[in-house]
Protein backbone atom coordinates (compact mmCIF):
# COMPACT_ATOMS: atom_id res chain seq x y z
CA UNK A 1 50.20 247.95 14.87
CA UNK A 2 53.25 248.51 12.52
CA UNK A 3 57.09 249.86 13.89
CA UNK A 4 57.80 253.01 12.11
CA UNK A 5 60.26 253.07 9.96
CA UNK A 6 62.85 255.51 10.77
CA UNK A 7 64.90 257.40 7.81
CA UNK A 8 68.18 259.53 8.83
CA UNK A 9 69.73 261.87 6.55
CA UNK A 10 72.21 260.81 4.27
CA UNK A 11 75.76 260.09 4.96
CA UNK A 12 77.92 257.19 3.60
CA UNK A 13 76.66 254.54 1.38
CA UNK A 14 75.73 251.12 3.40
CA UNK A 15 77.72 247.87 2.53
CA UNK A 16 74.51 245.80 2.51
CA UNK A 17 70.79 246.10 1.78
CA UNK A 18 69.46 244.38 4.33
CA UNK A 19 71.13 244.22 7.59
CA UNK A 20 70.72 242.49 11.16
CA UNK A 21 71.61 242.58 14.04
CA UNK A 22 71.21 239.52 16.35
CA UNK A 23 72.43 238.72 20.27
CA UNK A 24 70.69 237.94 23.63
CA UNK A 25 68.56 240.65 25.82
CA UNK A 26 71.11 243.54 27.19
CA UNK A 27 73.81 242.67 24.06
CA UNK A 28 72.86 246.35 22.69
CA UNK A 29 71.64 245.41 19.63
CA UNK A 30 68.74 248.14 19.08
CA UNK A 31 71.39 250.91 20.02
CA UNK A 32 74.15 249.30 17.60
CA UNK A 33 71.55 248.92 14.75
CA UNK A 34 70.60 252.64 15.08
CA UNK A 35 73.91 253.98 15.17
CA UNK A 36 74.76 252.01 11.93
CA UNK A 37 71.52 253.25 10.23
CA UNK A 38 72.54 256.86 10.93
CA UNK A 39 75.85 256.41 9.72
CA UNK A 40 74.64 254.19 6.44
CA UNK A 41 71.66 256.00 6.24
CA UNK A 42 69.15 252.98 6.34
CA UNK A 43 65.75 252.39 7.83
CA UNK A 44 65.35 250.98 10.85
CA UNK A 45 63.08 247.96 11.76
CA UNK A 46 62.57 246.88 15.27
CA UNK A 47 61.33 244.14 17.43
CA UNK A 48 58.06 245.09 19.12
CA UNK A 49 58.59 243.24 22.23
CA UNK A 50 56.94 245.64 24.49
CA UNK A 51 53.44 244.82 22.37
CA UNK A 52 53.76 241.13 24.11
CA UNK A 53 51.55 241.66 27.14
CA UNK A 54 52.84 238.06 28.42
CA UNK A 55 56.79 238.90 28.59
CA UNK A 56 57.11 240.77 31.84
CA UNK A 57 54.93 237.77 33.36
CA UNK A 58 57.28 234.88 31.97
CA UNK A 59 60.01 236.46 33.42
CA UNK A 60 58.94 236.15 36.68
CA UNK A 61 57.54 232.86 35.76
CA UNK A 62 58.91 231.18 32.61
CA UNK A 63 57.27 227.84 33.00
CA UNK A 64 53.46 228.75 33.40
CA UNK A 65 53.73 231.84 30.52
CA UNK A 66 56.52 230.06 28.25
CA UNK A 67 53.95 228.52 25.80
CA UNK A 68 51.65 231.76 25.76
CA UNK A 69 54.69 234.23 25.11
CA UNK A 70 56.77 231.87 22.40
CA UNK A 71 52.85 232.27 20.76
CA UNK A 72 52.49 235.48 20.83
CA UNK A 73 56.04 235.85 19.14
CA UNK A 74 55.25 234.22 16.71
CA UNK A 75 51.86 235.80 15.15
CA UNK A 76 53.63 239.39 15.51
CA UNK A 77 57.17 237.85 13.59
CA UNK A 78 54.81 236.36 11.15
CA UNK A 79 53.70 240.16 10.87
CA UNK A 80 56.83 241.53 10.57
CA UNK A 81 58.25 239.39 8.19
CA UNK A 82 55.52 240.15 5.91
CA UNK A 83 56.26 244.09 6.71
CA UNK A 84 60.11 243.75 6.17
CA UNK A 85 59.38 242.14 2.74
CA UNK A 86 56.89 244.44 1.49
CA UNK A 87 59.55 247.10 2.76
CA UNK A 88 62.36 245.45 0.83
CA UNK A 89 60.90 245.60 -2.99
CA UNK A 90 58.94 248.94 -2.14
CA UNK A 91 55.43 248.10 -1.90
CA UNK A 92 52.78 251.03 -1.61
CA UNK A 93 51.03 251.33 1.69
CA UNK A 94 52.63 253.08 5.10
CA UNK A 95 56.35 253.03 4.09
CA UNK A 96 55.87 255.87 1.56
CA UNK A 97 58.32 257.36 -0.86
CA UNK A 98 61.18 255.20 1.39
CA UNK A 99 60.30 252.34 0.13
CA UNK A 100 63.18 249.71 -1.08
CA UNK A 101 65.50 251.85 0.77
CA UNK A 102 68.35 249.96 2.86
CA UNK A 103 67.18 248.77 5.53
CA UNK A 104 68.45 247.23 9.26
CA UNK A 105 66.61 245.35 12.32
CA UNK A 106 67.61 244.08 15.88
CA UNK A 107 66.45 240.78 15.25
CA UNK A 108 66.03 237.79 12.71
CA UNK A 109 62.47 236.31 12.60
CA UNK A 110 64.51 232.62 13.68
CA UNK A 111 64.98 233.74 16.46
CA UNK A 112 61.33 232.53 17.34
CA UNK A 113 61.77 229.18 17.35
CA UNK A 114 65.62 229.59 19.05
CA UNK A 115 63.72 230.73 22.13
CA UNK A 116 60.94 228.30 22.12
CA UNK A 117 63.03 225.69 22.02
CA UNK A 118 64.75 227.10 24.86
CA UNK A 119 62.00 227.81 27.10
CA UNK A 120 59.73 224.89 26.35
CA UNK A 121 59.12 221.35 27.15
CA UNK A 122 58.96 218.90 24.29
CA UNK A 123 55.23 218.34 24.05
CA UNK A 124 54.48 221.99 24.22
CA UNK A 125 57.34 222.47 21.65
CA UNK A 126 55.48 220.08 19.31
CA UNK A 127 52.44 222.10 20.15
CA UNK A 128 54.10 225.55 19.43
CA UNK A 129 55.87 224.52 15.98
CA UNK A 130 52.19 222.71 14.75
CA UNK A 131 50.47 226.27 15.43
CA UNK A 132 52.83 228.68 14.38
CA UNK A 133 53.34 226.78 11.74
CA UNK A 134 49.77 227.12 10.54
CA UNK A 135 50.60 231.18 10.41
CA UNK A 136 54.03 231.53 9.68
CA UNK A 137 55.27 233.55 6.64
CA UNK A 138 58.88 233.30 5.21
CA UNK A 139 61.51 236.70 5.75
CA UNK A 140 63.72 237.80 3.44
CA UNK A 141 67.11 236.67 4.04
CA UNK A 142 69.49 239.36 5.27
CA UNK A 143 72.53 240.00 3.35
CA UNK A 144 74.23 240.07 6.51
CA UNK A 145 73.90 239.06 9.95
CA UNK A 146 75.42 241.22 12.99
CA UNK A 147 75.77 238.39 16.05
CA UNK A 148 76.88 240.28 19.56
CA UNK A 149 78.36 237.73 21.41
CA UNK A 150 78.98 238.31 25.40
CA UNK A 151 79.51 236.47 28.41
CA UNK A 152 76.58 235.96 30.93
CA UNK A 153 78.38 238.01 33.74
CA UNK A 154 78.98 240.99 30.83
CA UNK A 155 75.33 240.58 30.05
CA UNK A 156 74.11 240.83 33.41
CA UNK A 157 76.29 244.35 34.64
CA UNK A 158 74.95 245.49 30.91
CA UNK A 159 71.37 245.03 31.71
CA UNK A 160 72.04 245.72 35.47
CA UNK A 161 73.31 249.30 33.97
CA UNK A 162 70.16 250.22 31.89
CA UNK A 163 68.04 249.24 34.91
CA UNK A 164 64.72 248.00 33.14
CA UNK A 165 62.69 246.88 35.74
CA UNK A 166 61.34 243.88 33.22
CA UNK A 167 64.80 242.88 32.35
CA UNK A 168 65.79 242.93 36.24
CA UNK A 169 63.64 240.03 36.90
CA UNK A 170 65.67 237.94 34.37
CA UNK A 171 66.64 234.91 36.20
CA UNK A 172 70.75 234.65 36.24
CA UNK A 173 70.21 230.45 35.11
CA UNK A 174 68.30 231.81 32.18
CA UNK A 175 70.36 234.20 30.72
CA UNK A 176 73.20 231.72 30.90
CA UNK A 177 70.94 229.43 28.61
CA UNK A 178 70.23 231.66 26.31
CA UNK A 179 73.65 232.53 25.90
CA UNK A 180 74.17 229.42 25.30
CA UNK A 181 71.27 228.64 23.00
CA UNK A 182 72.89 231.81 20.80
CA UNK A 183 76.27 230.38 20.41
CA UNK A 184 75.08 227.08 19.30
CA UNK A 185 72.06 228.12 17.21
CA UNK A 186 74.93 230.77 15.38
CA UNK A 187 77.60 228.08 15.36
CA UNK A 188 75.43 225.90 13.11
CA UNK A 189 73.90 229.05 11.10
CA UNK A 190 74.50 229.03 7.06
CA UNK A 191 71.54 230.94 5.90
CA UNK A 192 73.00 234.15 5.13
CA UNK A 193 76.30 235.64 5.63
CA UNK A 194 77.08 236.14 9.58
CA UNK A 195 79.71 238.45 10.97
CA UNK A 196 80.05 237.00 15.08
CA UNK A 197 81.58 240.12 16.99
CA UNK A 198 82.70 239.26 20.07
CA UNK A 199 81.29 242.12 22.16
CA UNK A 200 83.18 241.38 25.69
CA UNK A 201 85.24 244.17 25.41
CA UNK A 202 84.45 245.97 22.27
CA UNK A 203 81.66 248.79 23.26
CA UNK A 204 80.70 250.50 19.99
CA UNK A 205 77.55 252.21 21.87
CA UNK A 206 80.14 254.28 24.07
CA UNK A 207 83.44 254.12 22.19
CA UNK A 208 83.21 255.96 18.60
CA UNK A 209 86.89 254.06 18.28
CA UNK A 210 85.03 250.69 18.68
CA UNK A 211 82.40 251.38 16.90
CA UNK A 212 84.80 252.51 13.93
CA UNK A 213 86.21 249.25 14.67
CA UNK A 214 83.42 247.51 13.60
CA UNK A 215 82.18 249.31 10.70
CA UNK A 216 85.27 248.79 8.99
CA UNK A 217 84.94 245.16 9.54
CA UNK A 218 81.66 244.82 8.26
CA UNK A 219 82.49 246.90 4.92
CA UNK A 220 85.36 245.05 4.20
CA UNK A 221 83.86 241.66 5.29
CA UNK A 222 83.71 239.45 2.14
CA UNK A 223 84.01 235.22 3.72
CA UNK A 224 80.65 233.70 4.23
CA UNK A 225 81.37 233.25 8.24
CA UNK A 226 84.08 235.44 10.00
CA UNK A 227 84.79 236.09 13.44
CA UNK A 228 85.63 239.79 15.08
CA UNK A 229 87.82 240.53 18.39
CA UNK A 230 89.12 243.11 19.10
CA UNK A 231 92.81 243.49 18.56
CA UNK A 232 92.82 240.56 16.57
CA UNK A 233 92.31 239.44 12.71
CA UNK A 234 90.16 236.21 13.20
């Protein structure tokens, strides 16, 4: 099954191609990606994770479904990255007349092994990088990377807020690792261009200031790796 992609009317001219955005669960990276496709007017490409009929289970136990959900992650990213591609140099097939239009996601197909890494023990890690390796199929490179960056404690009243009873079962010492797994997985990241937005107390889903904010800073980005707070020039 394939994520439609979504077309808004036209507006303003996007700075990039291909964007995406990237952050741990309850960052707001969906909403943030679909608020800069309406503005840029870009397609919009989304993680399925509500197709992986192991999640809500590893969240109430992440050691005895870890192995089975990092899997299924994997075969639909290998999917994806094959759709995203075919969407980039405007293949025939589902994406119509849109084809090779801009386009922006809520996730980077990395991200898979990030969280397996995370969630697994070495000897099923060796086990999930063998397999997935066997079906794994190269994304295009963004030309930039959004990374939402939050505390645990923001993350928590964030997905406390929006009250999905899958997320509420997120244990508090996971979340904290993840966290942590983003900061150092982005602090060592050189494959495309990344823009790290600190996103403690910038809210561009609720503040159209903020979110002006933001899209200023990613249109006039132009280092390889820069750094966004709020009231600040980092």
């Amino acid at each position: 099954m394939s994520t439609p992609l979504t077309v808004t009317a036209p507006h303003l001219r996007p700075p990039h191609r291909y964007i995406a955005i990237e952050g741990p669960i309850g960052v707001g990276k969906t909403t943030l990606a679909r608020l800069l496709a309406e503005r840029w007017s870009m397609r919009t490409f989304f993680e399925r994770q509500q197709e992986n009929q192991f999640l809500e289970r590893f969240y109430r136990d992440n050691t005895r479904y870890a192995l089975a959900t990092q899997l299924q992650f994997a075969l639909q990213r290998a999917q994806q990255a094959q759709e995203i591609g075919a969407a980039l140099v405007g293949g025939p097939g589902h994406l119509g007349q849109t084809a090779g239009a801009p386009l922006i996601t809520d996730f980077i197909t990395e991200k898979t092994a990030l969280f397996a890494r995370l969630t697994l023990p070495d000897d099923e890690f060796e086990l999930f990088r063998a397999v997935s390796a066997r079906f794994n199929a190269p994304a295009p490179a963004p030309d930039l990377v959004v990374y939402l960056q939050a505390s645990p404690e923001a993350l928590f009243a964030r997905i406390q807020k929006r009250a999905i009873p899958m997320e509420l079962q997120i244990p508090d010492a996971y979340l904290r690792a993840l966290c942590d797994a983003y900061n150092d997985f982005f602090y060592h990241y050189d494959a495309t261009p990344l823009l790290t937005v600190s996103a403690e107390h910038l809210n561009p889903l609720e503040s159209d200031a903020d979110l002006a904010l933001l899209v200023d800073r990613i249109e006039t980005m132009r280092g390889r790796k820069e750094f966004f707070v709020k009231g600040t020039s980092l």
